[in-house]
Protein backbone atom coordinates (compact mmCIF):
# COMPACT_ATOMS: atom_id res chain seq x y z
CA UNK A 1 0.00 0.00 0.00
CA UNK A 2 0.97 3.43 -1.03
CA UNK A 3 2.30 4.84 2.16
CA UNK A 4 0.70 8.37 2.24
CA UNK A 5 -2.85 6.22 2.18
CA UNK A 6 -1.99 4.36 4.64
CA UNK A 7 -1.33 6.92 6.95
CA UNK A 8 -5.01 8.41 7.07
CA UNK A 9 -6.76 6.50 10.26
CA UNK A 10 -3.99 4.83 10.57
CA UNK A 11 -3.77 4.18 14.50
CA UNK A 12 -0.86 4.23 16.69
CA UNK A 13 -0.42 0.13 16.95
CA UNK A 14 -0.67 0.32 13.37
CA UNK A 15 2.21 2.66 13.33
CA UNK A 16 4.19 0.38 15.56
CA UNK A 17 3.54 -2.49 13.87
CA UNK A 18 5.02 -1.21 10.86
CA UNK A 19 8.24 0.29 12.24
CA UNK A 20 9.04 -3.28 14.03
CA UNK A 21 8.57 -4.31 10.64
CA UNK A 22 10.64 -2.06 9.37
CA UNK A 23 8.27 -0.87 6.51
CA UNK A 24 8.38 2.70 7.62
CA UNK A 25 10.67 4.78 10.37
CA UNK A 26 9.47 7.42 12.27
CA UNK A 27 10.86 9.72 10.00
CA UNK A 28 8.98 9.21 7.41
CA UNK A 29 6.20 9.19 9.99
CA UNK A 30 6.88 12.69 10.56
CA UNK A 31 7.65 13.78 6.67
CA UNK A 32 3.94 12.28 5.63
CA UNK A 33 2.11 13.99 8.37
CA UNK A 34 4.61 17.58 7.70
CA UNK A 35 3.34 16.69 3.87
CA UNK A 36 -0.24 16.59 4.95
CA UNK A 37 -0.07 19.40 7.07
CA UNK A 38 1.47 21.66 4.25
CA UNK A 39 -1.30 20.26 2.26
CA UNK A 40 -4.53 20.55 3.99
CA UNK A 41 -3.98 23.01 7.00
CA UNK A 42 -4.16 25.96 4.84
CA UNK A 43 -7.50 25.61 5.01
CA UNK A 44 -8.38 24.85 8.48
CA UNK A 45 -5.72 27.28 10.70
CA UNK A 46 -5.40 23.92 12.99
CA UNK A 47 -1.63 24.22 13.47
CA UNK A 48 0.35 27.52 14.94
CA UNK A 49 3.53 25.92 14.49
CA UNK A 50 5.64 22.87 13.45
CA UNK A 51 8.37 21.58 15.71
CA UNK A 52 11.73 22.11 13.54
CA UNK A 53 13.45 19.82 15.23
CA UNK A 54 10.70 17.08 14.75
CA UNK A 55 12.75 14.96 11.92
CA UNK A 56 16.01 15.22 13.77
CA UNK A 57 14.29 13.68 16.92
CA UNK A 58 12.32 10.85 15.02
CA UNK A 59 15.69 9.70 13.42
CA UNK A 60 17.25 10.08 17.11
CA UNK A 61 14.28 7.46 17.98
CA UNK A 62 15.16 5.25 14.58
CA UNK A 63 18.29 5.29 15.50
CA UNK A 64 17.08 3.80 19.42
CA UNK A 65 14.82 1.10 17.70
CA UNK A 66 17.94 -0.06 15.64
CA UNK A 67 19.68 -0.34 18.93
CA UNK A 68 16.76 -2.61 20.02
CA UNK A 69 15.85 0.38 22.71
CA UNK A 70 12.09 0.72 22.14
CA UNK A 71 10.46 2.81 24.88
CA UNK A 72 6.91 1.53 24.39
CA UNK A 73 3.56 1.93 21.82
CA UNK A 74 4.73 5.50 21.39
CA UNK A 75 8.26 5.20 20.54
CA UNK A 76 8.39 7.39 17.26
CA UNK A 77 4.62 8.40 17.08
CA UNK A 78 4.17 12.09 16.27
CA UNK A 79 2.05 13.97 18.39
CA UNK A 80 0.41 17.33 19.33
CA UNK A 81 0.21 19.52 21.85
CA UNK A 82 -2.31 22.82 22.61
CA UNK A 83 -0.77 25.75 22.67
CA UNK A 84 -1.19 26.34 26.73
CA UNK A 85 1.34 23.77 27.19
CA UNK A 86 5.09 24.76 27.88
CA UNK A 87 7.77 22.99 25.63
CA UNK A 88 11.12 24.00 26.32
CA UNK A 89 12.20 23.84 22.73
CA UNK A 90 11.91 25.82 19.69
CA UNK A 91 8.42 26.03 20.19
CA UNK A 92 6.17 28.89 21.36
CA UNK A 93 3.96 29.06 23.63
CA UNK A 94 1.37 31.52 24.10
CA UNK A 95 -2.30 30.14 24.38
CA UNK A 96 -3.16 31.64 21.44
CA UNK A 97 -2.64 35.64 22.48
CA UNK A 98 -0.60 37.33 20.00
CA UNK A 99 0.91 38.98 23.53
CA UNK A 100 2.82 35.96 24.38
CA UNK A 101 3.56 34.88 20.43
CA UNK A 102 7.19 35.56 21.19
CA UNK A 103 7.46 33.57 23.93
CA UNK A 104 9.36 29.94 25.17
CA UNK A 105 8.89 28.22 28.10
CA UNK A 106 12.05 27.70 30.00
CA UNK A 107 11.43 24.11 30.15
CA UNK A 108 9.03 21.43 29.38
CA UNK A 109 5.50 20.82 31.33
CA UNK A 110 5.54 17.54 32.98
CA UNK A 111 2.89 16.33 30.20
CA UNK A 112 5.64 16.81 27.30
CA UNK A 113 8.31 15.64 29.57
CA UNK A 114 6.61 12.70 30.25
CA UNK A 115 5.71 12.24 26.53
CA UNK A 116 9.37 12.53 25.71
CA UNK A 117 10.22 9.92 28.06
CA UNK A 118 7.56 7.74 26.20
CA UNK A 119 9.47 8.43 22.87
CA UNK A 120 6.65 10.49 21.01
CA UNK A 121 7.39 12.69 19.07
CA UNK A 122 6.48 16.49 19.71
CA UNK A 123 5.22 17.48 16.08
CA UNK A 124 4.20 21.42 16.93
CA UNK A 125 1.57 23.36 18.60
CA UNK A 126 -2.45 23.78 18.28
CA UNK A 127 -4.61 26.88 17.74
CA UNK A 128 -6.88 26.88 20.07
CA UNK A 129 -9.70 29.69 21.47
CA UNK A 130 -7.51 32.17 22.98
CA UNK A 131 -6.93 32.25 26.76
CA UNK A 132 -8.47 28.81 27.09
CA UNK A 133 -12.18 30.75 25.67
CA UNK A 134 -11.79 32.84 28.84
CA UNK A 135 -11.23 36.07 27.23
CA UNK A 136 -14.55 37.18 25.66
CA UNK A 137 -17.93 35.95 25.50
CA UNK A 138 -18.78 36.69 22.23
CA UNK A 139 -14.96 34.82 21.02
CA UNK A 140 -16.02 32.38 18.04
CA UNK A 141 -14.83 28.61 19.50
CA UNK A 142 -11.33 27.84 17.75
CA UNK A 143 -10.35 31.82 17.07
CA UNK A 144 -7.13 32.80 18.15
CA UNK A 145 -5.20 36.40 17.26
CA UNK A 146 -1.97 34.38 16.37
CA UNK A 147 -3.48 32.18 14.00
CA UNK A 148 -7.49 33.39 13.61
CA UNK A 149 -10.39 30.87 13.11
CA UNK A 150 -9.68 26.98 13.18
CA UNK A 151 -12.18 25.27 10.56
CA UNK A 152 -13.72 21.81 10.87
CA UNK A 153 -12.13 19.38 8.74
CA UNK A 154 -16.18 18.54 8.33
CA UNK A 155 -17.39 21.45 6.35
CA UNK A 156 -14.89 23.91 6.96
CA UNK A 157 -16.67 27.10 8.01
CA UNK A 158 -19.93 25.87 8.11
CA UNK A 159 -20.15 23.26 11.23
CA UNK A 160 -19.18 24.33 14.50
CA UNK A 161 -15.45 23.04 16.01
CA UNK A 162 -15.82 23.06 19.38
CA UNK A 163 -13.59 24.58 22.08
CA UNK A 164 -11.01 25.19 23.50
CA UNK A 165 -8.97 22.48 21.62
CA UNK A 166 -9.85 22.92 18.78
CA UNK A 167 -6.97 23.03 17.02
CA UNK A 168 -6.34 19.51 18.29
CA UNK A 169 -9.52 17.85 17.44
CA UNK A 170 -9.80 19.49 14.08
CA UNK A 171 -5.70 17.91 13.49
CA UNK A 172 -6.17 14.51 14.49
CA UNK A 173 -9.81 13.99 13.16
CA UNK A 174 -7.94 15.59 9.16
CA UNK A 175 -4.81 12.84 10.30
CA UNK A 176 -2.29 15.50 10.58
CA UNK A 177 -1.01 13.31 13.37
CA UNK A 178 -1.32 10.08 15.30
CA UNK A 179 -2.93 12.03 18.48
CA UNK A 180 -2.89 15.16 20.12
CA UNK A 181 -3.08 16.74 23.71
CA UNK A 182 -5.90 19.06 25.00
CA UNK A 183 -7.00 20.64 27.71
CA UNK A 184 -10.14 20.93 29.63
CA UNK A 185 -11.28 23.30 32.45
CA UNK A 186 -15.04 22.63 31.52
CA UNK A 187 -16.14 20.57 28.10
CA UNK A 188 -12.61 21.96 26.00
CA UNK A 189 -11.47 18.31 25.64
CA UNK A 190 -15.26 16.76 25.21
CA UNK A 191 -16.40 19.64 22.96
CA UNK A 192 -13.87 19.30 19.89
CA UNK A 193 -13.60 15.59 20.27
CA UNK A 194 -17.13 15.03 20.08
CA UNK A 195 -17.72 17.93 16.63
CA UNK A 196 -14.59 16.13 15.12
CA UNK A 197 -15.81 12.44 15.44
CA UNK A 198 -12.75 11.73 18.08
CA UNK A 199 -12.44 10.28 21.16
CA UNK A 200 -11.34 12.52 24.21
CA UNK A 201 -10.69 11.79 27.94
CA UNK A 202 -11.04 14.34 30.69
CA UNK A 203 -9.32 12.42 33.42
CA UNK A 204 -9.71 13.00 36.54
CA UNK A 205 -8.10 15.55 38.71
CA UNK A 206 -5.41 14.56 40.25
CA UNK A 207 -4.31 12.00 37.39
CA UNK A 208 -2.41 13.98 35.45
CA UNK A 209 -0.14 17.02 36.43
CA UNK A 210 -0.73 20.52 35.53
CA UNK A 211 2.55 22.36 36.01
CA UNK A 212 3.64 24.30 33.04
CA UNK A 213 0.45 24.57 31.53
CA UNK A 214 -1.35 28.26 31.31
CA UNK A 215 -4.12 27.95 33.59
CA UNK A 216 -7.78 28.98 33.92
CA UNK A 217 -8.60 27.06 37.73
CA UNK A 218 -6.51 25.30 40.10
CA UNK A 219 -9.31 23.32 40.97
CA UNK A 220 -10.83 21.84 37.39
CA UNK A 221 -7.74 22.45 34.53
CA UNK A 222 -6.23 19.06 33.39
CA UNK A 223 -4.40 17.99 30.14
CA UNK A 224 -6.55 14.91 28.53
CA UNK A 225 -5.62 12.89 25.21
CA UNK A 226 -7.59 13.17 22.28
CA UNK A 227 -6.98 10.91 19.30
CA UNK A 228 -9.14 9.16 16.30
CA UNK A 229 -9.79 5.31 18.48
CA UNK A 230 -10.32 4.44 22.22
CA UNK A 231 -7.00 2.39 22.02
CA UNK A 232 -5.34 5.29 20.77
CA UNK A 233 -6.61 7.31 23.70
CA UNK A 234 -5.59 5.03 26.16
CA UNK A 235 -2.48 4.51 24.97
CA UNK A 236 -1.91 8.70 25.26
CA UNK A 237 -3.44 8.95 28.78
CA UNK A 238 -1.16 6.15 30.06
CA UNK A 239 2.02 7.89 29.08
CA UNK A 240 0.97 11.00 30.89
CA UNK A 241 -0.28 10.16 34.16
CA UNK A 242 1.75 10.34 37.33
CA UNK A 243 2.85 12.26 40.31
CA UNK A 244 5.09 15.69 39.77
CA UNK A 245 5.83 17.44 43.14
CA UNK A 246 5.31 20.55 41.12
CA UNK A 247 1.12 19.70 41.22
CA UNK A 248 0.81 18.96 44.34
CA UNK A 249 -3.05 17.31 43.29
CA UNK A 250 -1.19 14.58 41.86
CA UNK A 251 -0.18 12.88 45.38
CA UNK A 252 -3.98 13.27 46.60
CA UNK A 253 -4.80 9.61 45.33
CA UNK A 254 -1.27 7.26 44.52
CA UNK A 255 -3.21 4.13 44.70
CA UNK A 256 -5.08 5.27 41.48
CA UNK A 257 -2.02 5.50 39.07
CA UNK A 258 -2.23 3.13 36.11
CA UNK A 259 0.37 3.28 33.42
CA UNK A 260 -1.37 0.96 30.93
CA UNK A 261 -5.03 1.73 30.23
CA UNK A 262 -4.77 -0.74 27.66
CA UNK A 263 -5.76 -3.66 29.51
CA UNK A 264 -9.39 -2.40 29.88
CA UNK A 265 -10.04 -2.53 26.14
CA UNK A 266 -12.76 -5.10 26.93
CA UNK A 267 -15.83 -4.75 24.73
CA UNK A 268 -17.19 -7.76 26.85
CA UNK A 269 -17.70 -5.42 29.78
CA UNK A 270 -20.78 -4.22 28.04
CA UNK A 271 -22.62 -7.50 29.32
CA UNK A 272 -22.39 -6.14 32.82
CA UNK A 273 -22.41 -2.98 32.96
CA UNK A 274 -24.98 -0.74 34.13
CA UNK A 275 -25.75 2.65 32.68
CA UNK A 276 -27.78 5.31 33.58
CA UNK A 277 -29.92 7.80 31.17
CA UNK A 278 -30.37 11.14 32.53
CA UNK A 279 -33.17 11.79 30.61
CA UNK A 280 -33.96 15.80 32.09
CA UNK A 281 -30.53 16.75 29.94
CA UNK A 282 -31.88 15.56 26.76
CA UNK A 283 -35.43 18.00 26.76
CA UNK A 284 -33.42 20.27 24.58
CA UNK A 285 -31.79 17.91 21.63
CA UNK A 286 -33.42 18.45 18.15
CA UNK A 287 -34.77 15.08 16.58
CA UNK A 288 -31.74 14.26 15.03
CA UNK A 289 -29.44 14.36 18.09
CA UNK A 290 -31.98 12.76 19.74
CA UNK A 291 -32.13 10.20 17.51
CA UNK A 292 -28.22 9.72 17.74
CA UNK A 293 -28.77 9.01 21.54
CA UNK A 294 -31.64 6.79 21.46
CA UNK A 295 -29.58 4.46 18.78
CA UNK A 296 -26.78 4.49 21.20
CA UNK A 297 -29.07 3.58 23.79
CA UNK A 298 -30.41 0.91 22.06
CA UNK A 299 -26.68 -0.18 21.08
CA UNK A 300 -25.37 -1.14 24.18
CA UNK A 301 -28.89 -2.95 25.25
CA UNK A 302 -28.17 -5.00 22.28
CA UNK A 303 -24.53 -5.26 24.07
CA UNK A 304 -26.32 -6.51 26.68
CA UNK A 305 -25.97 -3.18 29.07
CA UNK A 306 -28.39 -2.83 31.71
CA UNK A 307 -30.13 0.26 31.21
CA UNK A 308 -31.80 2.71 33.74
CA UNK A 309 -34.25 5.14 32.05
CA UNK A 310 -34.36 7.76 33.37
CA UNK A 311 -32.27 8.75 36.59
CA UNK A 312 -32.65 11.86 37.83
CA UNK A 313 -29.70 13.46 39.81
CA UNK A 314 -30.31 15.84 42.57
CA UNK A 315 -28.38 18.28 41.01
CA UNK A 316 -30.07 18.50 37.80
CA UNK A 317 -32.04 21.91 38.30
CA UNK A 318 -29.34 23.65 40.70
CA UNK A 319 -28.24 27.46 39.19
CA UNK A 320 -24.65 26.88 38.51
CA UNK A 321 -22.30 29.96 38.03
CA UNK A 322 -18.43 30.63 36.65
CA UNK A 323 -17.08 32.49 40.06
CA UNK A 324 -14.57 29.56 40.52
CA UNK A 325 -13.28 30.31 37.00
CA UNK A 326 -13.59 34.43 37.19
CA UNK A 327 -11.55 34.33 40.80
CA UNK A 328 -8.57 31.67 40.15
CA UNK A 329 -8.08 32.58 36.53
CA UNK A 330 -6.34 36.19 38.03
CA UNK A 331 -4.46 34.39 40.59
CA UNK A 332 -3.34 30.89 38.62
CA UNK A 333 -2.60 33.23 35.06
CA UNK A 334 -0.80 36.03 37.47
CA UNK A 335 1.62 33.29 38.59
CA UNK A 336 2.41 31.86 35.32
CA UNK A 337 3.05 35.18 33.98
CA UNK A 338 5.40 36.01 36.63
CA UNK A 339 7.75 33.32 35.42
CA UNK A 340 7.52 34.01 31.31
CA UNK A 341 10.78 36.10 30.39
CA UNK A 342 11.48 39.36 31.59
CA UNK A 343 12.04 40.31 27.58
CA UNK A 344 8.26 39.62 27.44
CA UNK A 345 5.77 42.77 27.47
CA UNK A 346 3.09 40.90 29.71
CA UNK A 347 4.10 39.73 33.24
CA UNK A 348 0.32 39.84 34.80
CA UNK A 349 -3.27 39.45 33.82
CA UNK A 350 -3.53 43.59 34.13
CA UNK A 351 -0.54 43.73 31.62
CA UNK A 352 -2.42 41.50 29.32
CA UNK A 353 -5.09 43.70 29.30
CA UNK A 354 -3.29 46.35 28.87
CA UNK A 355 -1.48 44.85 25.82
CA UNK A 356 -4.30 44.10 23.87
CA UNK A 357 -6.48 47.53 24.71
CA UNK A 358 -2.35 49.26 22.70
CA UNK A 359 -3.43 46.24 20.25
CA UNK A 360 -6.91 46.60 19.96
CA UNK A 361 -6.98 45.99 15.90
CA UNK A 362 -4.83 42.50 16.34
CA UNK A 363 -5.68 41.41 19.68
CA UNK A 364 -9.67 42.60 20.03
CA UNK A 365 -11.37 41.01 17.58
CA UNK A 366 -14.16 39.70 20.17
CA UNK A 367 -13.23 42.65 22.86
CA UNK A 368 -12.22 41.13 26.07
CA UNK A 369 -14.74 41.66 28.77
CA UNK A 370 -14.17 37.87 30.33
CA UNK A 371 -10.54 39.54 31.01
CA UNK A 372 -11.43 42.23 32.36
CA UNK A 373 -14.13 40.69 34.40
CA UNK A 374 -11.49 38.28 36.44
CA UNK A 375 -8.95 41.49 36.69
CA UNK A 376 -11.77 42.82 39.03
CA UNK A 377 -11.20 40.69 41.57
CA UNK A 378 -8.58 40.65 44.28
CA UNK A 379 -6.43 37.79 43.31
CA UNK A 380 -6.22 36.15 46.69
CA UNK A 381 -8.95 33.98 46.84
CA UNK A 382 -10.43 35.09 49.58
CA UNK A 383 -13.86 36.05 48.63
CA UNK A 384 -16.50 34.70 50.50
CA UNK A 385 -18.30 34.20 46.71
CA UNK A 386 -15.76 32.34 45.38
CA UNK A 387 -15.19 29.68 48.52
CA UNK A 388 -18.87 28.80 48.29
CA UNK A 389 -18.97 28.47 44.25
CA UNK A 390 -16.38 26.11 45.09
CA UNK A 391 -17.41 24.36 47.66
CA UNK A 392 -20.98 24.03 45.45
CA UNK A 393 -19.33 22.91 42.81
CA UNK A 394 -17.73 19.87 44.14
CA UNK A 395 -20.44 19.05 46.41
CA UNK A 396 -23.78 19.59 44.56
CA UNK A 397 -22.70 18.29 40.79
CA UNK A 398 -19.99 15.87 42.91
CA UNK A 399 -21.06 14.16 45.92
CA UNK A 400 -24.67 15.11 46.05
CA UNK A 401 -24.93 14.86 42.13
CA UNK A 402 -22.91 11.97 40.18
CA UNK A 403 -21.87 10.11 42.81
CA UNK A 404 -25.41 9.83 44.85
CA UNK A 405 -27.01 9.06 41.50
CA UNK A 406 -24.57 6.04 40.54
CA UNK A 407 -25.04 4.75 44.48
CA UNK A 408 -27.85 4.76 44.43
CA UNK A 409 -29.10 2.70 40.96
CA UNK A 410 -25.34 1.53 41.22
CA UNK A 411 -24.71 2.58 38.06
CA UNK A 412 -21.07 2.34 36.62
CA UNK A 413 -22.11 5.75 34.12
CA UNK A 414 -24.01 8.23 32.92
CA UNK A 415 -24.82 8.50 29.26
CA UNK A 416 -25.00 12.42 27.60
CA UNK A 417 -24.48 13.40 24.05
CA UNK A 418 -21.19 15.24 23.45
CA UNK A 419 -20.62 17.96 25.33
CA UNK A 420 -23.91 18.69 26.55
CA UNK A 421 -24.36 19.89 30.29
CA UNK A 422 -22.79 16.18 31.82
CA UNK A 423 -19.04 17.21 30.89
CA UNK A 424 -19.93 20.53 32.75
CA UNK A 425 -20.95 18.80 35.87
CA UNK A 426 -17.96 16.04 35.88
CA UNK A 427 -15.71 19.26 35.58
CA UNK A 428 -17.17 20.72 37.98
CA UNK A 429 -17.22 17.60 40.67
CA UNK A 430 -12.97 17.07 39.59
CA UNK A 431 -14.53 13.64 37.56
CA UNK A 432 -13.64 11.87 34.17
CA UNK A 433 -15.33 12.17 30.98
CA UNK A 434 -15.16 9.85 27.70
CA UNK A 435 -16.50 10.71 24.47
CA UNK A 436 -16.34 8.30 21.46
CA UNK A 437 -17.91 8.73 18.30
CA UNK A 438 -21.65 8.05 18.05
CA UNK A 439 -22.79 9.28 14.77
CA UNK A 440 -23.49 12.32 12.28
CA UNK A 441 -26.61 14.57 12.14
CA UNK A 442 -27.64 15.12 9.07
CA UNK A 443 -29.83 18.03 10.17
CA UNK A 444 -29.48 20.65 12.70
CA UNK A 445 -30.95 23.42 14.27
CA UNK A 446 -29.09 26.91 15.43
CA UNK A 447 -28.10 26.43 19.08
CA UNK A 448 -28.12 28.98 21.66
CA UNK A 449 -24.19 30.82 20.71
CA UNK A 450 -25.17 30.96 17.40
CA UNK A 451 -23.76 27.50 15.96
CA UNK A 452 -25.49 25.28 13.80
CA UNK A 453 -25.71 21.62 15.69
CA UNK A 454 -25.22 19.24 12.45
CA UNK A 455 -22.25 16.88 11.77
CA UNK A 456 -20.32 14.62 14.01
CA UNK A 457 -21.29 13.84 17.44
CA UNK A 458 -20.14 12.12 20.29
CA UNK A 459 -21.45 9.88 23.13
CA UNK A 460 -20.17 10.57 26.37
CA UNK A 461 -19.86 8.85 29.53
CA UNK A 462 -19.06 10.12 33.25
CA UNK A 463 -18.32 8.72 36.37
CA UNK A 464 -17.23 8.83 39.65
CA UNK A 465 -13.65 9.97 40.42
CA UNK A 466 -10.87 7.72 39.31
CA UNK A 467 -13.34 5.60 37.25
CA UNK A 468 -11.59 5.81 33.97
CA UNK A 469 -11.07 1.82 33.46
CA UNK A 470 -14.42 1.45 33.50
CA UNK A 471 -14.84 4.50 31.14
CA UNK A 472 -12.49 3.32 28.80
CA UNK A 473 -14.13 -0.66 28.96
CA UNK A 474 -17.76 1.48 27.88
CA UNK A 475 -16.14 3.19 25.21
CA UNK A 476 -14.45 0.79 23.73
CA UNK A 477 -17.20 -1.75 23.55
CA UNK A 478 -19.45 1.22 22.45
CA UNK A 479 -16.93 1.56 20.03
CA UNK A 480 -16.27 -1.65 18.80
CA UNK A 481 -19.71 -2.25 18.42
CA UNK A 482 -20.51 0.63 16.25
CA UNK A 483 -16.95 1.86 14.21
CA UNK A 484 -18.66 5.39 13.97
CA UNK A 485 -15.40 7.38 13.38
CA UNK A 486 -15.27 8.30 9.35
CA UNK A 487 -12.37 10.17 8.22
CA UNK A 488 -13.74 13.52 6.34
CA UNK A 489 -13.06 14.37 2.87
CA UNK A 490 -10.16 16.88 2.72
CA UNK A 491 -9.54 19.80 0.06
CA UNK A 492 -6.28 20.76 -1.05
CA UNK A 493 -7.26 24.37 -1.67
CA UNK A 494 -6.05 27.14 0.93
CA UNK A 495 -8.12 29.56 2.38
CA UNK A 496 -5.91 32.17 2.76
């Protein structure tokens, strides 16, 4: 087979198969997926920047396997990273704000340090919505002033992308590399995977460090994989968990480490599981996103799933609010920005502001009210709004939400389509999120934000804290049981 044909869906133990055969080496690896993005990301902005080293480090890596030094399923595999996530290399990092296009992190984050342990190999950067879409409330998902609007690979301009990764879900669902990294403080990993027919895990917090990643919260942010199969996925989320004294999260819950999700791809699970169907979050679907989650649904009955329908959770008509957001964004960005270089203009959320009001025709596009509406606050977490947002948060969507629902039907998840309103609550408890691909509407209907909700969408499951075995043994059977994912049809043609 013609080797640039091969490449597109090809997953990662695909990849590995054929460089122990020695039918490819990661080299070309990278050249095929540089030739693709040269290709077809002139039309969907999806990539800020390309790693120039990335050829000389896949030969370093050839050069290991030749030696008989493989480091594991992603020895060689080229991957991607949002651009919120330090890499001390030649690449930038910025989050997307043309005030921090000039700069480079000093070193890596612990996620690409722990990638480059695994052998991957760190292809470039992401577009993604600027400041992690916590900048404006009118900022289109996927628009960023370094790079502007990231398309869908599905209808380019016309279907909504999802944010905040949406560079990284509109990448990996063109196959402009094996897999990518996003982020999530609520729905940014769930969102794009689930408009760009991919899977995406929010893990859990705790599971995988934050450190040297450009924050929104301390208490929901974490780095999840996204990637075109639930094997795929796993494979990613294994190679980045762990504990980093720099996150100090990460020693909450040591017994929960696992650094081969792997072994739960087990489509038999289905047989026993038991899923819940929280029918109160569906009122709103149109009839063909309904449709999508009543064939699901049916799916894993025919799996032989034990279905509850409906649950309601006691959480399901409480007022929820973004004051945790508004009050740690100041004081998590603040600190970051204190470290960046001293050559840099922007040292503090205020100097950010101030930036882009000397900037306005670059930088304010969409305005920046969000900005401005954290900069109000006093930075030191002490507001007596704030502690109880929080303390809402994790108990009402949490203890006295997911988990008191899944006691009490003993339920091992809860089934909502894509991104809607169950990602927001497993953010907001600190708990895991899966999405796999669950099929395309063919019809849609403007959604409140002004999107149109046709084309790929997503099935999602949540659980409890720490549950993602059991997420990844639903997904995967879901999966397997369906093969949803279809690559879309690419043009060659720039938009620029």
């Amino acid at each position: 087979m013609d080797k640039k044909t091969w490449i597109v869906e090809a997953t990662i133990s695909d990849m590995q198969d054929a460089l122990k055969q020695g039918w490819i080496t990661s080299a070309e690896l990278v050249q095929l997926y540089l030739e693709r993005i040269e290709l077809y990301d002139g039309q969907l902005h999806s990539i800020l920047e390309v790693n120039p080293d990335a050829l000389q480090i896949a030969q370093d890596l050839d050069q290991e396997r030749s030696a008989k030094k493989v480091r594991g399923m992603l020895h060689g595999i080229p991957v991607l990273l949002k651009d919120n996530i330090d890499t001390g290399d030649k690449l930038h990092t910025s989050a997307g704000s043309i005030s921090l296009a000039d700069s480079y992190a000093a070193k890596d984050s612990f996620v690409a340090e722990k990638l480059r342990q695994a052998g991957a190999v760190i292809l470039g950067k992401t577009n993604m919505t600027e400041w992690a879409n916590f900048m404006s409330a009118s900022m289109w998902a996927g628009y960023s002033s370094r790079k502007g609007l990231t398309l869908k690979p599905y209808g380019p301009g016309e279907l909504f992308i999802g944010g905040s990764s949406s560079g990284s879900g509109a990448a990996v669902a063109a196959n402009l590399a094996a897999a990518a990294i996003g982020t999530e403080t609520s729905g940014s990993i769930i969102s794009p995977s689930s408009q760009n027919s991919l899977v995406g895990i929010k893990p859990t917090m705790g599971l995988v460090s934050r450190s040297g990643i450009i924050p929104i919260t301390y208490t929901q942010d974490t780095a999840g994989p996204m990637a075109r199969t639930v094997a795929d996925a796993a494979i990613l989320l294994g190679a980045i968990t762990g504990a980093d004294d720099q996150d100090e999260v990460t020693n909450i819950d040591p017994q929960h480490r696992i650094k081969d999700y792997t072994e739960f791809l087990d489509a038999g699970y289905l047989k026993q599981a038991r899923i819940g169907i929280p029918r109160h979050y569906y009122k709103h679907l149109d009839r063909d996103r309904l449709d999508i989650v009543e064939s699901a649904i049916q799916v894993l009955r025919e799996q032989g799933a034990v279905i509850i329908d409906p649950v309601d959770l006691p959480c399901q008509n409480t007022k929820w609010d973004a004051n945790v957001l508004r009050y740690e964004f100041k004081k998590y960005v603040n600190d970051y920005l204190a470290n960046v270089d001293s050559s840099l203009p922007v040292h503090s959320l205020a100097d950010v502001i101030a930036y882009n009001e000397a900037h306005a025709d670059r930088a304010l596009k969409y305005g920046q009210g969000t900005l401005i509406w954290a900069e109000e606050t006093s930075g030191t977490l002490t507001e007596q709004e704030y502690l109880e947002s929080r303390q809402k948060n994790r108990e009402m969507a949490g203890t006295r939400g997911i988990d008191q629902v899944l006691q009490e039907f003993q339920l091992d998840a809860l089934l909502f389509l894509g991104n809607e309103y169950g990602p927001d609550l497993a953010a907001r408890a600190g708990y895991p999120s899966i999405t796999v691909p669950g099929g395309y509407a063919e019809n849609g209907v403007i959604a409140p934000g002004g999107y149109m909700t046709k084309g790929p969408q997503g099935i999602t499951f949540i659980g409890t804290a720490y549950s993602e075995p059991v997420l990844i043994k639903l997904a995967y059977g879901f999966e397997q049981a369906t093969r949803h994912r279809v690559a879309p049809k690419l043009s060659s043609q720039s938009s620029e």
